[in-house]
N, C-alpha and C. Protein backbone atom coordinates (compact mmCIF):
# COMPACT_ATOMS: atom_id res chain seq x y z
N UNK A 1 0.84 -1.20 0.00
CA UNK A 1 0.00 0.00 0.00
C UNK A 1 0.88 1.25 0.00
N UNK A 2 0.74 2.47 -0.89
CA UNK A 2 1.43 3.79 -0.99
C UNK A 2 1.27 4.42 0.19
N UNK A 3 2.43 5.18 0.61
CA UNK A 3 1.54 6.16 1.73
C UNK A 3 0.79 6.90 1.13
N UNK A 4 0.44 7.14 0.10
CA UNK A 4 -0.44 8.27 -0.36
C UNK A 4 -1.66 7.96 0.27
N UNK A 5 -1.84 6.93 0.33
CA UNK A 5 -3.10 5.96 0.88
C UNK A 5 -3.37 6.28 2.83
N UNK A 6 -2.14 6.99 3.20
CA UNK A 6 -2.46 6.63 4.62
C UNK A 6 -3.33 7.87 4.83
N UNK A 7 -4.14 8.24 5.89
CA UNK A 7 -4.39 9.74 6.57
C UNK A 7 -4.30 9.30 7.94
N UNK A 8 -3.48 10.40 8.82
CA UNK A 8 -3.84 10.53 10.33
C UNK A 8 -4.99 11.32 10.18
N UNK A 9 -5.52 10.16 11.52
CA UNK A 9 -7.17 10.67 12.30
C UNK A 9 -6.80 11.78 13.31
N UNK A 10 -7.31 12.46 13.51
CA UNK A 10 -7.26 13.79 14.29
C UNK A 10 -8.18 13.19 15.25
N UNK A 11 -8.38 13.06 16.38
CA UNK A 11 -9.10 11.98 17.71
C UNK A 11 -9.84 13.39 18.18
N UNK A 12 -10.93 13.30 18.79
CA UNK A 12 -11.42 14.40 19.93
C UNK A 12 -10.91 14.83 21.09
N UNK A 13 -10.06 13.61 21.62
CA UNK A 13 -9.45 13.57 22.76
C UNK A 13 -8.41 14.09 22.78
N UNK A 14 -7.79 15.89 23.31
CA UNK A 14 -6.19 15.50 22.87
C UNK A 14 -5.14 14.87 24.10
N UNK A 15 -4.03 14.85 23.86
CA UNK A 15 -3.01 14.75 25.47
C UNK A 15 -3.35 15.88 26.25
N UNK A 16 -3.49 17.13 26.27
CA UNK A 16 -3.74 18.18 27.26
C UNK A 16 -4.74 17.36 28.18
N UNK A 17 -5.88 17.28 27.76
CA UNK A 17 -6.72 16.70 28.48
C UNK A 17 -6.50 15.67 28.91
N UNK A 18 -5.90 14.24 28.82
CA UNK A 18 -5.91 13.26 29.31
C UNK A 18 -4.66 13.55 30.33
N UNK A 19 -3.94 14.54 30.20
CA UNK A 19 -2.61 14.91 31.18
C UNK A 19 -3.45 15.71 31.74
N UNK A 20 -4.62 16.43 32.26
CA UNK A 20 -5.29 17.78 32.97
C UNK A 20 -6.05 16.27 34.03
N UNK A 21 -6.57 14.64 33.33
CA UNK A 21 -7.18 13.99 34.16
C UNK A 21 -6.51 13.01 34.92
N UNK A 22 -5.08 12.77 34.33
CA UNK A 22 -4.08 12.10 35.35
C UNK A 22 -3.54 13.11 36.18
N UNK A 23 -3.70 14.06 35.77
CA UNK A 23 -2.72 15.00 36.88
C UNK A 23 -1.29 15.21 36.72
N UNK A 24 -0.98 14.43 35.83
CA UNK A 24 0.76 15.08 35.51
C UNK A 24 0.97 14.83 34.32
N UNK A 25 2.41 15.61 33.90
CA UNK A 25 2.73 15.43 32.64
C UNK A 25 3.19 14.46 32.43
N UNK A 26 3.67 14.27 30.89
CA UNK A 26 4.46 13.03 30.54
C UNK A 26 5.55 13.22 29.51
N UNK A 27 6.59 12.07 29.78
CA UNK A 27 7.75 12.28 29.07
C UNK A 27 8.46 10.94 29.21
N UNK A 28 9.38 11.35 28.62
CA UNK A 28 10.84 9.60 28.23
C UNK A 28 11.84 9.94 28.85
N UNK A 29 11.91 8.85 30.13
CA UNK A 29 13.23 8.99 30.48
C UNK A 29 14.08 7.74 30.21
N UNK A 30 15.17 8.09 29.15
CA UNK A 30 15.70 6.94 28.63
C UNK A 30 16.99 6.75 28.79
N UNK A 31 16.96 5.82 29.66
CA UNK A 31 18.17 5.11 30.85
C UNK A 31 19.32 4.46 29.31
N UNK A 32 20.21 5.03 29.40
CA UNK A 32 21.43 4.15 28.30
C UNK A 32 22.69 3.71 28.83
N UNK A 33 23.14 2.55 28.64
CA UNK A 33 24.33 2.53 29.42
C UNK A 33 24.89 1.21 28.56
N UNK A 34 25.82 0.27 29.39
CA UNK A 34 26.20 -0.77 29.28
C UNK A 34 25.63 -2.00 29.39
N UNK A 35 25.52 -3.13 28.78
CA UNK A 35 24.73 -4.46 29.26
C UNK A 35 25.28 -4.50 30.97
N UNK A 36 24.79 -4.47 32.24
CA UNK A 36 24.99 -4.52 33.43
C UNK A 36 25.49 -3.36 34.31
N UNK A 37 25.21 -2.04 33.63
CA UNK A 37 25.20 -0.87 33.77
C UNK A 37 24.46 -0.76 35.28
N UNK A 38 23.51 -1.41 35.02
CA UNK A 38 21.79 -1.16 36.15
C UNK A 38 20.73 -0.19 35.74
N UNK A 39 20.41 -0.27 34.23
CA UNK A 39 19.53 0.64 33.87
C UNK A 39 17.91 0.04 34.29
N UNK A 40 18.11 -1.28 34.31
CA UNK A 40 16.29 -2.10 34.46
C UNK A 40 16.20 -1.87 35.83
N UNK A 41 17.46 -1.73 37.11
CA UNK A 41 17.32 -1.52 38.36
C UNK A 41 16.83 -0.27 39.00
N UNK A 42 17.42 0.81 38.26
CA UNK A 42 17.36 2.34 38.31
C UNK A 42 16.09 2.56 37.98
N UNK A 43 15.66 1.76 36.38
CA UNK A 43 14.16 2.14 35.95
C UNK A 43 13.08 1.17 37.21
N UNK A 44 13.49 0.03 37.51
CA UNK A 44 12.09 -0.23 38.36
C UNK A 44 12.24 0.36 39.65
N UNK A 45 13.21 0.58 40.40
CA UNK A 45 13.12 1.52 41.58
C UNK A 45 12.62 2.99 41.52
N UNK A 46 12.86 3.58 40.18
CA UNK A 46 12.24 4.74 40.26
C UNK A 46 10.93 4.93 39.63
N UNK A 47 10.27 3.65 39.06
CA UNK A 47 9.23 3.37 38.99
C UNK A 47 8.06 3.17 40.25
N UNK A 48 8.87 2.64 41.24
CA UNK A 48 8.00 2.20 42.59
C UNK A 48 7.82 3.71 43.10
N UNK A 49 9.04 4.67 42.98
CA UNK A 49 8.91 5.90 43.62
C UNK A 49 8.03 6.78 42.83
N UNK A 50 8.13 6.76 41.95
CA UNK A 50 6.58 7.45 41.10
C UNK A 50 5.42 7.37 41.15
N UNK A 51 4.99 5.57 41.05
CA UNK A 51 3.80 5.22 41.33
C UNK A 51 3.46 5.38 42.87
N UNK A 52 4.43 5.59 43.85
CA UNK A 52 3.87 5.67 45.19
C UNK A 52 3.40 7.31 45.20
N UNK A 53 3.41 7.73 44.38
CA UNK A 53 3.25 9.30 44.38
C UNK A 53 1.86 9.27 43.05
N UNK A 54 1.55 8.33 42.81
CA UNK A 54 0.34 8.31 41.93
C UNK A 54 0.44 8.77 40.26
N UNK A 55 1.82 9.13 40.11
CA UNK A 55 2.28 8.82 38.82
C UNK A 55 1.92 7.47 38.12
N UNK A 56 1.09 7.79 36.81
CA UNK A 56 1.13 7.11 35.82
C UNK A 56 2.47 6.71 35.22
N UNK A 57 2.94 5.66 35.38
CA UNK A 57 4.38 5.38 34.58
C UNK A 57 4.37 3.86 33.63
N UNK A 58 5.20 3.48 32.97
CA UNK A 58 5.34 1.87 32.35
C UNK A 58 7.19 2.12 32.05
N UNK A 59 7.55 1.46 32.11
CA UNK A 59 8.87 0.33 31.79
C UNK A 59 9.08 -0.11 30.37
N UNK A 60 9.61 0.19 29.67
CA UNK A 60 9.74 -0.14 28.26
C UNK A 60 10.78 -1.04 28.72
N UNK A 61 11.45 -2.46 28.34
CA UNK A 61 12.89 -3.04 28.99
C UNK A 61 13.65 -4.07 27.76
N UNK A 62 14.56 -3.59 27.45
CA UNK A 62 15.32 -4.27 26.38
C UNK A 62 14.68 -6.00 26.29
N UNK A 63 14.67 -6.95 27.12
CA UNK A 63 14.89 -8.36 27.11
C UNK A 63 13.20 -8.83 26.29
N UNK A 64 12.38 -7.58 27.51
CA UNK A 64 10.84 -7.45 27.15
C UNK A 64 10.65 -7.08 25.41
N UNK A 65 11.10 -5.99 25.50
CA UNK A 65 10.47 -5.80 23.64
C UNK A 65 11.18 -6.80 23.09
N UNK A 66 12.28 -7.31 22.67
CA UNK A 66 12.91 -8.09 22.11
C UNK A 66 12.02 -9.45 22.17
N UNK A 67 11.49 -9.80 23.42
CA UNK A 67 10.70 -11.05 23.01
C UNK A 67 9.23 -11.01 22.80
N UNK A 68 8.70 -9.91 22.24
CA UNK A 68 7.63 -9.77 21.58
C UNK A 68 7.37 -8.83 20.42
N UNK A 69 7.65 -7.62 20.83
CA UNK A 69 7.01 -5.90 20.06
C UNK A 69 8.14 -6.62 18.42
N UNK A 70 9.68 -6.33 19.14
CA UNK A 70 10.82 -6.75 18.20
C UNK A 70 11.34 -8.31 17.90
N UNK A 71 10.67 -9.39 18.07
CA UNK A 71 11.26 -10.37 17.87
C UNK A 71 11.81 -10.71 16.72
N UNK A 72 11.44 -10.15 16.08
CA UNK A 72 11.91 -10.70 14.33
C UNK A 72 13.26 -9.93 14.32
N UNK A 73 14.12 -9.04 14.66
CA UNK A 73 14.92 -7.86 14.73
C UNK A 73 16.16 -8.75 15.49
N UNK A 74 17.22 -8.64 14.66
CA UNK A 74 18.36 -9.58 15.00
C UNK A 74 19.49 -8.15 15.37
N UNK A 75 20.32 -8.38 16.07
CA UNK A 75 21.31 -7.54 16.67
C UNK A 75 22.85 -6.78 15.58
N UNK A 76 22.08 -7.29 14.60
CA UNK A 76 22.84 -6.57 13.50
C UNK A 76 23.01 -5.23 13.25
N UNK A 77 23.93 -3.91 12.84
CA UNK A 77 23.55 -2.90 13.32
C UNK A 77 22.27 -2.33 13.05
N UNK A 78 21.83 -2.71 11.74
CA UNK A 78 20.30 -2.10 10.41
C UNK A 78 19.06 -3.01 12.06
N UNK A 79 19.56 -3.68 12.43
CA UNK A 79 18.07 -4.42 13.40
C UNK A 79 18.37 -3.78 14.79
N UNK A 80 19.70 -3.33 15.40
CA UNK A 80 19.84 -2.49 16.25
C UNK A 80 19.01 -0.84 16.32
N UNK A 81 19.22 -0.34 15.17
CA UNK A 81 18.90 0.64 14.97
C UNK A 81 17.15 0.88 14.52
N UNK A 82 16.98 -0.74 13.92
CA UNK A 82 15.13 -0.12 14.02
C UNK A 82 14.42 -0.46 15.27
N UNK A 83 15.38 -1.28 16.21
CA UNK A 83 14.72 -1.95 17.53
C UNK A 83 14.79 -0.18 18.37
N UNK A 84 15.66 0.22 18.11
CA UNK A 84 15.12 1.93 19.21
C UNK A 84 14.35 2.63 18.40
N UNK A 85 14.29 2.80 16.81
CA UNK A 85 13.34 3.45 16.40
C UNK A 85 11.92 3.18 16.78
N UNK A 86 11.55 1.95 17.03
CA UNK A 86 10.15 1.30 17.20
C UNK A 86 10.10 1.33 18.92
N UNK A 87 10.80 1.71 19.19
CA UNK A 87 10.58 2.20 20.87
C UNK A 87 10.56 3.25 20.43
N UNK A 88 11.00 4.41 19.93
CA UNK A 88 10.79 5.79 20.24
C UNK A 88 9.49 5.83 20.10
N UNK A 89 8.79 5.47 18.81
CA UNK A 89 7.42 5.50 18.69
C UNK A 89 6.40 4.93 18.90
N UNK A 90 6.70 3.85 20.01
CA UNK A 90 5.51 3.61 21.12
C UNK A 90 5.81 4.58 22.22
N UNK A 91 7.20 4.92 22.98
CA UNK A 91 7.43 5.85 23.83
C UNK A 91 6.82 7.36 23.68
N UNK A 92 6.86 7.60 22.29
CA UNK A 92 6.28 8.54 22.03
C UNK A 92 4.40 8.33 21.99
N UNK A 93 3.81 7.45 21.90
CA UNK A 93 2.80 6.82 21.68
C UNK A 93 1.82 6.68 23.04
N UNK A 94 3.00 6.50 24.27
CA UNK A 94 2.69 6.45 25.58
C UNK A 94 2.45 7.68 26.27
N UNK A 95 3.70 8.81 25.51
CA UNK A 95 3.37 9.77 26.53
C UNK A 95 2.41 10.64 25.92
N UNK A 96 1.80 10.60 24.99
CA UNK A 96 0.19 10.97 24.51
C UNK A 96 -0.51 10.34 25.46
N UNK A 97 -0.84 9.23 25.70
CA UNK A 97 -1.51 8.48 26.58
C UNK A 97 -1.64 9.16 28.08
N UNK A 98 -0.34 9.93 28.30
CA UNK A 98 0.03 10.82 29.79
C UNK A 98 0.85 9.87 30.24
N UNK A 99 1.78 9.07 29.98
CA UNK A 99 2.52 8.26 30.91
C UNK A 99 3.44 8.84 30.82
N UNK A 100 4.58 8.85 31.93
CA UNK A 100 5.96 8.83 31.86
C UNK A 100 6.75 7.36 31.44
N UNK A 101 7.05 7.60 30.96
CA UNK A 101 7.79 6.09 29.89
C UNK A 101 9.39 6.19 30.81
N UNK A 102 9.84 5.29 30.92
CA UNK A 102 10.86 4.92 31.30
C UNK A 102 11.41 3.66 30.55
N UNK A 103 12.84 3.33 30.01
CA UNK A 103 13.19 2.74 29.26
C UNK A 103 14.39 2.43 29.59
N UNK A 104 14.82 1.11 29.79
CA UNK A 104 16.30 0.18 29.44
C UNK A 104 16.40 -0.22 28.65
N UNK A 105 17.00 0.64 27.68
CA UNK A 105 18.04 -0.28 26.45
C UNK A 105 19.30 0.38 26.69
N UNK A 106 20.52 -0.68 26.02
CA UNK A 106 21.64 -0.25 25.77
C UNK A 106 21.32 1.01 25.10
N UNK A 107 20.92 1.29 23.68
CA UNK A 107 20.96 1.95 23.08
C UNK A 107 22.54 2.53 22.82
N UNK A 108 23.36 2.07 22.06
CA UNK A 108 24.26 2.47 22.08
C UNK A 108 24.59 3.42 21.08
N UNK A 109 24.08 3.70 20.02
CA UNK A 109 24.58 4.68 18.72
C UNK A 109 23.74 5.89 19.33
N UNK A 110 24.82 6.78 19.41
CA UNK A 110 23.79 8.51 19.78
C UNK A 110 23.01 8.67 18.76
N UNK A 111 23.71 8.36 17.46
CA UNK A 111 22.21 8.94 16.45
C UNK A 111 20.62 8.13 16.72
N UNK A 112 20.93 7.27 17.36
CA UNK A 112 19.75 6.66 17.45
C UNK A 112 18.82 7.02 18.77
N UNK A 113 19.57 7.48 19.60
CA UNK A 113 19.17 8.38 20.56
C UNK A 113 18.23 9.74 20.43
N UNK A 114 19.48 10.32 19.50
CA UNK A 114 18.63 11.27 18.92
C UNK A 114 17.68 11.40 18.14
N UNK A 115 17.53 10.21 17.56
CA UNK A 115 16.18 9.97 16.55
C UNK A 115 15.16 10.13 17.46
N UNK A 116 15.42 9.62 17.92
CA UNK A 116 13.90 9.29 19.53
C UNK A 116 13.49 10.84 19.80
N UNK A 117 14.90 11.47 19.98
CA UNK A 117 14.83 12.91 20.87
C UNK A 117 13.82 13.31 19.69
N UNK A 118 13.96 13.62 18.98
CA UNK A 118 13.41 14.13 17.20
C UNK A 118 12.18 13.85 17.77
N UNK A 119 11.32 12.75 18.34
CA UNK A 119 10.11 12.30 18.20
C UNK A 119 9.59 13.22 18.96
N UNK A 120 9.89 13.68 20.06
CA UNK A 120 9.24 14.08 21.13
C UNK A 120 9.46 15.51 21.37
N UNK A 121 8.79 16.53 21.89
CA UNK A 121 8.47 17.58 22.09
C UNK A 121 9.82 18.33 23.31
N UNK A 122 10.29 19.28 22.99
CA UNK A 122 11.40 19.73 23.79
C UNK A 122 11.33 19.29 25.00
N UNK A 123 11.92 18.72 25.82
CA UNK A 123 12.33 18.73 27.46
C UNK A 123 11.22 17.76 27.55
N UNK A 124 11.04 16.65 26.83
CA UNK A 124 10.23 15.19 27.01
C UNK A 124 10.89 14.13 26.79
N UNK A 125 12.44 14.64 26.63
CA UNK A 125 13.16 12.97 26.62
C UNK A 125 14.19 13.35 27.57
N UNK A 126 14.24 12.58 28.39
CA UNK A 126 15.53 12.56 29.55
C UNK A 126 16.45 12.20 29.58
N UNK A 127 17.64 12.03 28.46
CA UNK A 127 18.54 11.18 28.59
C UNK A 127 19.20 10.76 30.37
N UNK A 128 19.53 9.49 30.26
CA UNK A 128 20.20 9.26 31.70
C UNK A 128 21.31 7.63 31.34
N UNK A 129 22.57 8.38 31.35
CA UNK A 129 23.35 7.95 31.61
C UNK A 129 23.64 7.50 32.37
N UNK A 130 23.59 5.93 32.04
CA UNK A 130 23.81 4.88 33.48
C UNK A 130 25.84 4.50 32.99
N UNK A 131 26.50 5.37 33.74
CA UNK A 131 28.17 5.13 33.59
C UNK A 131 28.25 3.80 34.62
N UNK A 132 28.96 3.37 33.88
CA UNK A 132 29.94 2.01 34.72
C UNK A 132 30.84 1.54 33.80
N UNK A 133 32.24 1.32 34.61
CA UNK A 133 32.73 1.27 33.63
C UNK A 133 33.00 -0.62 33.02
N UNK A 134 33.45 -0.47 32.31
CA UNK A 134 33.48 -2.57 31.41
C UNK A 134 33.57 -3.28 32.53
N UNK A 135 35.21 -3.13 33.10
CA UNK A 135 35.18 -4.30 34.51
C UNK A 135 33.96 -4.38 35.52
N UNK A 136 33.45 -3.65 35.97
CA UNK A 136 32.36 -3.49 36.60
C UNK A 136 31.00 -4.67 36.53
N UNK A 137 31.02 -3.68 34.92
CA UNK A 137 29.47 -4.63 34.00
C UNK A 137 30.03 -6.13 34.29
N UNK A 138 31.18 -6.26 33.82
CA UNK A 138 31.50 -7.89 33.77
C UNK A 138 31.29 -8.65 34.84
N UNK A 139 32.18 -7.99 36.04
CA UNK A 139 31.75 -8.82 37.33
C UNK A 139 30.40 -9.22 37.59
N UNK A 140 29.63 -7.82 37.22
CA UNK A 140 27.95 -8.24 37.40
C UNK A 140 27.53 -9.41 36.38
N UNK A 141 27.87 -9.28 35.27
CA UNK A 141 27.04 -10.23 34.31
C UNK A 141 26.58 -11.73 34.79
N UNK A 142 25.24 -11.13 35.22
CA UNK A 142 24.55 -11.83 36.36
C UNK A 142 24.03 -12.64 34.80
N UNK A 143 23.86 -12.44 33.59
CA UNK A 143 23.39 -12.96 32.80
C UNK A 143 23.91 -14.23 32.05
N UNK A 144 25.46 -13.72 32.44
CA UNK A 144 26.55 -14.59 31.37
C UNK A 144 26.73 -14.06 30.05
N UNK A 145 26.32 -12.93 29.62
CA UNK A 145 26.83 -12.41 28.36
C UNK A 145 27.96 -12.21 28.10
N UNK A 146 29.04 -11.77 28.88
CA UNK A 146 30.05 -11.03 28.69
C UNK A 146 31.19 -12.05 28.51
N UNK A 147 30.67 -13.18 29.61
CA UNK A 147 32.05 -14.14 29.05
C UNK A 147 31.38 -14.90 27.64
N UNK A 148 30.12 -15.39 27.67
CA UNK A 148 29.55 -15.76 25.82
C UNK A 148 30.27 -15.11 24.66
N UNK A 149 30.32 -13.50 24.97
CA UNK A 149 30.65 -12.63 24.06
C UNK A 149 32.36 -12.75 23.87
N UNK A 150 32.67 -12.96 25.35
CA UNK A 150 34.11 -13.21 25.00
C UNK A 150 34.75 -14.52 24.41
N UNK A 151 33.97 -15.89 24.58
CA UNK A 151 33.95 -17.05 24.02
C UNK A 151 33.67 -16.75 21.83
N UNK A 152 33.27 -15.90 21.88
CA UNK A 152 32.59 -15.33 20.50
C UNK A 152 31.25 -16.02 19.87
N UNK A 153 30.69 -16.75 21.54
CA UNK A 153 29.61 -17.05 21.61
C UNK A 153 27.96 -15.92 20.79
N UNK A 154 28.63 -14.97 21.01
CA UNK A 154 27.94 -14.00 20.85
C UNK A 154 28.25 -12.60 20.42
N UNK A 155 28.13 -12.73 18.89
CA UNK A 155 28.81 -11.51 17.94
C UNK A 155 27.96 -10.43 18.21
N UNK A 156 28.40 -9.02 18.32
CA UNK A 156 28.02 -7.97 18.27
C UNK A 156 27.77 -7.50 19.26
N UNK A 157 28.27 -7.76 20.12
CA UNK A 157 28.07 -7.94 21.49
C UNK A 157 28.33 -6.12 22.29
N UNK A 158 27.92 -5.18 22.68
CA UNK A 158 28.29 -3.97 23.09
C UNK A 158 29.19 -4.19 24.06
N UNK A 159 30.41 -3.35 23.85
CA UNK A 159 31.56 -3.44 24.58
C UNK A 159 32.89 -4.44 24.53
N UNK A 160 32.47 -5.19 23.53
CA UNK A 160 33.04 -6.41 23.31
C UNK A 160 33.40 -6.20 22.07
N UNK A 161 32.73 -6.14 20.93
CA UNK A 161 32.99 -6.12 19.64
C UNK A 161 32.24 -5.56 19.05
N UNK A 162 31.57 -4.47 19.15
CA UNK A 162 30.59 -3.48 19.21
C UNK A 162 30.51 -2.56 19.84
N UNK A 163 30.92 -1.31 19.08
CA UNK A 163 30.79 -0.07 20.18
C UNK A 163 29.84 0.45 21.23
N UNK A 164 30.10 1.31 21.88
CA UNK A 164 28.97 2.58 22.79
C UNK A 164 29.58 3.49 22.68
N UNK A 165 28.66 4.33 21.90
CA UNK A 165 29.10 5.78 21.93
C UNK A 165 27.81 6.71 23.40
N UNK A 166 29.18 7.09 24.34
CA UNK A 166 28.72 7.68 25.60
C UNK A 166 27.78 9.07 25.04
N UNK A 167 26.82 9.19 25.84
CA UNK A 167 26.32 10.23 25.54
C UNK A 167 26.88 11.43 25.41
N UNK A 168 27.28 12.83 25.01
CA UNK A 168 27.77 13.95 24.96
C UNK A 168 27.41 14.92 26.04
N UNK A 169 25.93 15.08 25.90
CA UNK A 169 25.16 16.14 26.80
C UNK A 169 23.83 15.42 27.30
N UNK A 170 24.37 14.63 28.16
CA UNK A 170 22.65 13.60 29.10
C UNK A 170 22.48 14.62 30.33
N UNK A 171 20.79 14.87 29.68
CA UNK A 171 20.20 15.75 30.62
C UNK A 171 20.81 15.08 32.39
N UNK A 172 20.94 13.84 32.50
CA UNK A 172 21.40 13.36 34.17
C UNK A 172 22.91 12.16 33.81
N UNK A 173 23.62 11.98 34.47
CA UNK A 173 24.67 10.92 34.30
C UNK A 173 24.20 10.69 35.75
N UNK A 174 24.73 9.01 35.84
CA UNK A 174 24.75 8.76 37.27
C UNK A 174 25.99 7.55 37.32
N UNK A 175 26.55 7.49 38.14
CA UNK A 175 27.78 6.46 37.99
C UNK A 175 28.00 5.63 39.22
N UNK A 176 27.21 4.20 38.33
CA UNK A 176 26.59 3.30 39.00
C UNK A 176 28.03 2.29 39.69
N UNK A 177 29.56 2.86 39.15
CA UNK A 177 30.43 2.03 39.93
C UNK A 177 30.73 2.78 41.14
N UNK A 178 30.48 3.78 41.07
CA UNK A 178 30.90 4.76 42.42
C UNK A 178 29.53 5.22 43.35
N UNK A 179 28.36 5.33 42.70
CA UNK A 179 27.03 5.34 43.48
C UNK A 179 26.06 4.30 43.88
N UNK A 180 25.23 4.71 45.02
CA UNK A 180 24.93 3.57 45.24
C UNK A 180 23.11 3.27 44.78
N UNK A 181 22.04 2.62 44.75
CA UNK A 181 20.86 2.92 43.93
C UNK A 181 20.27 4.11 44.49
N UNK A 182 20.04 3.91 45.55
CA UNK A 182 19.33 5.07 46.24
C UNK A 182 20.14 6.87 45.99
N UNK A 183 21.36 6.65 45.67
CA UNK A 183 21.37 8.27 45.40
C UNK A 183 21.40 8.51 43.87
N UNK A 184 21.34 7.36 43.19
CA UNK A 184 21.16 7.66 41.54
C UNK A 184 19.65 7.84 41.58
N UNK A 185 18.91 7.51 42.46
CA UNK A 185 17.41 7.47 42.52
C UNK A 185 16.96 8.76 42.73
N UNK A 186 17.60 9.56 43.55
CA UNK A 186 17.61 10.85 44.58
C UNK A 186 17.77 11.76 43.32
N UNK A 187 19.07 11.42 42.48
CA UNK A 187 19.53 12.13 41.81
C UNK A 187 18.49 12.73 40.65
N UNK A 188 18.19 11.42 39.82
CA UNK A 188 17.31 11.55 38.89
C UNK A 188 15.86 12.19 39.21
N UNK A 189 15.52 11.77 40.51
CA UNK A 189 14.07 12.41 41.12
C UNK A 189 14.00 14.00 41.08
N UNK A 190 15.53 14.47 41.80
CA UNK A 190 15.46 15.73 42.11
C UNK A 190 15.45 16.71 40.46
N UNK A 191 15.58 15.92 39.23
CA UNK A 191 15.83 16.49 38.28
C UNK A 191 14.29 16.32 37.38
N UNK A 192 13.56 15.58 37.43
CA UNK A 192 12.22 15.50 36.89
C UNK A 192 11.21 15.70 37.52
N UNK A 193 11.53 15.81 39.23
CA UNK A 193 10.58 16.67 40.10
C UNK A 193 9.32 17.75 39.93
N UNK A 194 10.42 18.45 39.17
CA UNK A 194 9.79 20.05 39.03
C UNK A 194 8.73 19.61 37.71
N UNK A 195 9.11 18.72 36.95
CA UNK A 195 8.23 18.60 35.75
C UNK A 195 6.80 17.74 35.92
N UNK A 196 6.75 16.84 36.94
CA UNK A 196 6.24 16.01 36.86
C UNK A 196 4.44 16.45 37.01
N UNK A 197 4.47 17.52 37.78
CA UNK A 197 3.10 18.00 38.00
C UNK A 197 2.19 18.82 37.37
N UNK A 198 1.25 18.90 36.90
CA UNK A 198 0.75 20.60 35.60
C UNK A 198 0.67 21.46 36.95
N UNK A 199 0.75 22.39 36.48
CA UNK A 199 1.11 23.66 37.23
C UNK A 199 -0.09 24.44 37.15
């Protein structure tokens, strides 16, 4: 089918309103780091602290989309790069809805970062730099990736044989070999605080 063929529906309902009946705004805060960084840890702890405050939130989580939304999408860079495009635009999809989206992926290519940023409306994507550095991730690899990857069990592996390009300018960094959860928690809170409520 052509796109000529498509039209967006214009809905009755817009986000103002469905953000005026949850009571807060919404936005992407998108956790990037290393495989064992602690971005799924950071995102569900500061998930519990939101929702205890009656924030609408959801968890977007690398292992999760991969075994459903993206399953067909192999870790090649062309399947790397449409697996965050197709998160930006449910993330973007959500915070129409009024959610605050929160997200663990590696995400490692900034341009692909920034594609996302592109989606969303100024000061609605949060970058957050989850720093740790390689030795770190490894000790953790509570998963076993890192020695797989080093066996060459597992090609393309980030950090291994596959780059990360660190973010440049992340609205928050937090540095998960020198901090501990609770003040990367503190940290990030005290920085989306001010946004979280309509005014």
């Amino acid at each position: 089918m052509s796109d000529t063929n498509i039209f967006a529906q214009i809905h009755d309902i817009t986000r103002k309103e469905r953000n005026s009946l949850t009571g807060n705004n919404s936005f992407v805060i998108w956790f990037t780091g290393l495989s064992g960084s602690g971005k799924s840890t950071l995102a569900n702890n500061l998930e519990k602290k939101l929702m205890s405050e009656g924030i609408l939130t959801y968890i977007l989580d690398g292992d999760n989309i991969r075994s459903g939304l993206n399953k067909d999408l192999d870790f090649s860079e062309n399947g790397r790069v449409e697996n965050i495009r197709r998160i930006g635009e449910v993330a973007k999809l959500m915070t129409d809805a009024s959610l605050v989206v929160l997200t663990a992926f590696i995400s490692p290519f900034t341009e692909d970062r920034n594609t996302v940023r592109r989606l969303l409306n100024d000061g609605e994507f949060i970058e957050v730099y989850v720093k740790c550095d390689l030795t770190t991730c490894e000790e953790r690899d509570v998963k076993g990736l890192y020695s797989k990857a080093r066996e060459g069990k597992i090609k393309n592996f980030t950090g291994i044989d596959s780059p990360y390009e660190e973010p440049e300018n992340p609205e928050i960094t937090v540095d998960t070999s020198a901090m501990d959860i609770k003040d990367c928690i503190e940290k990030i809170y005290s920085y989306i605080e001010p946004k979280l409520r309509i005014k």
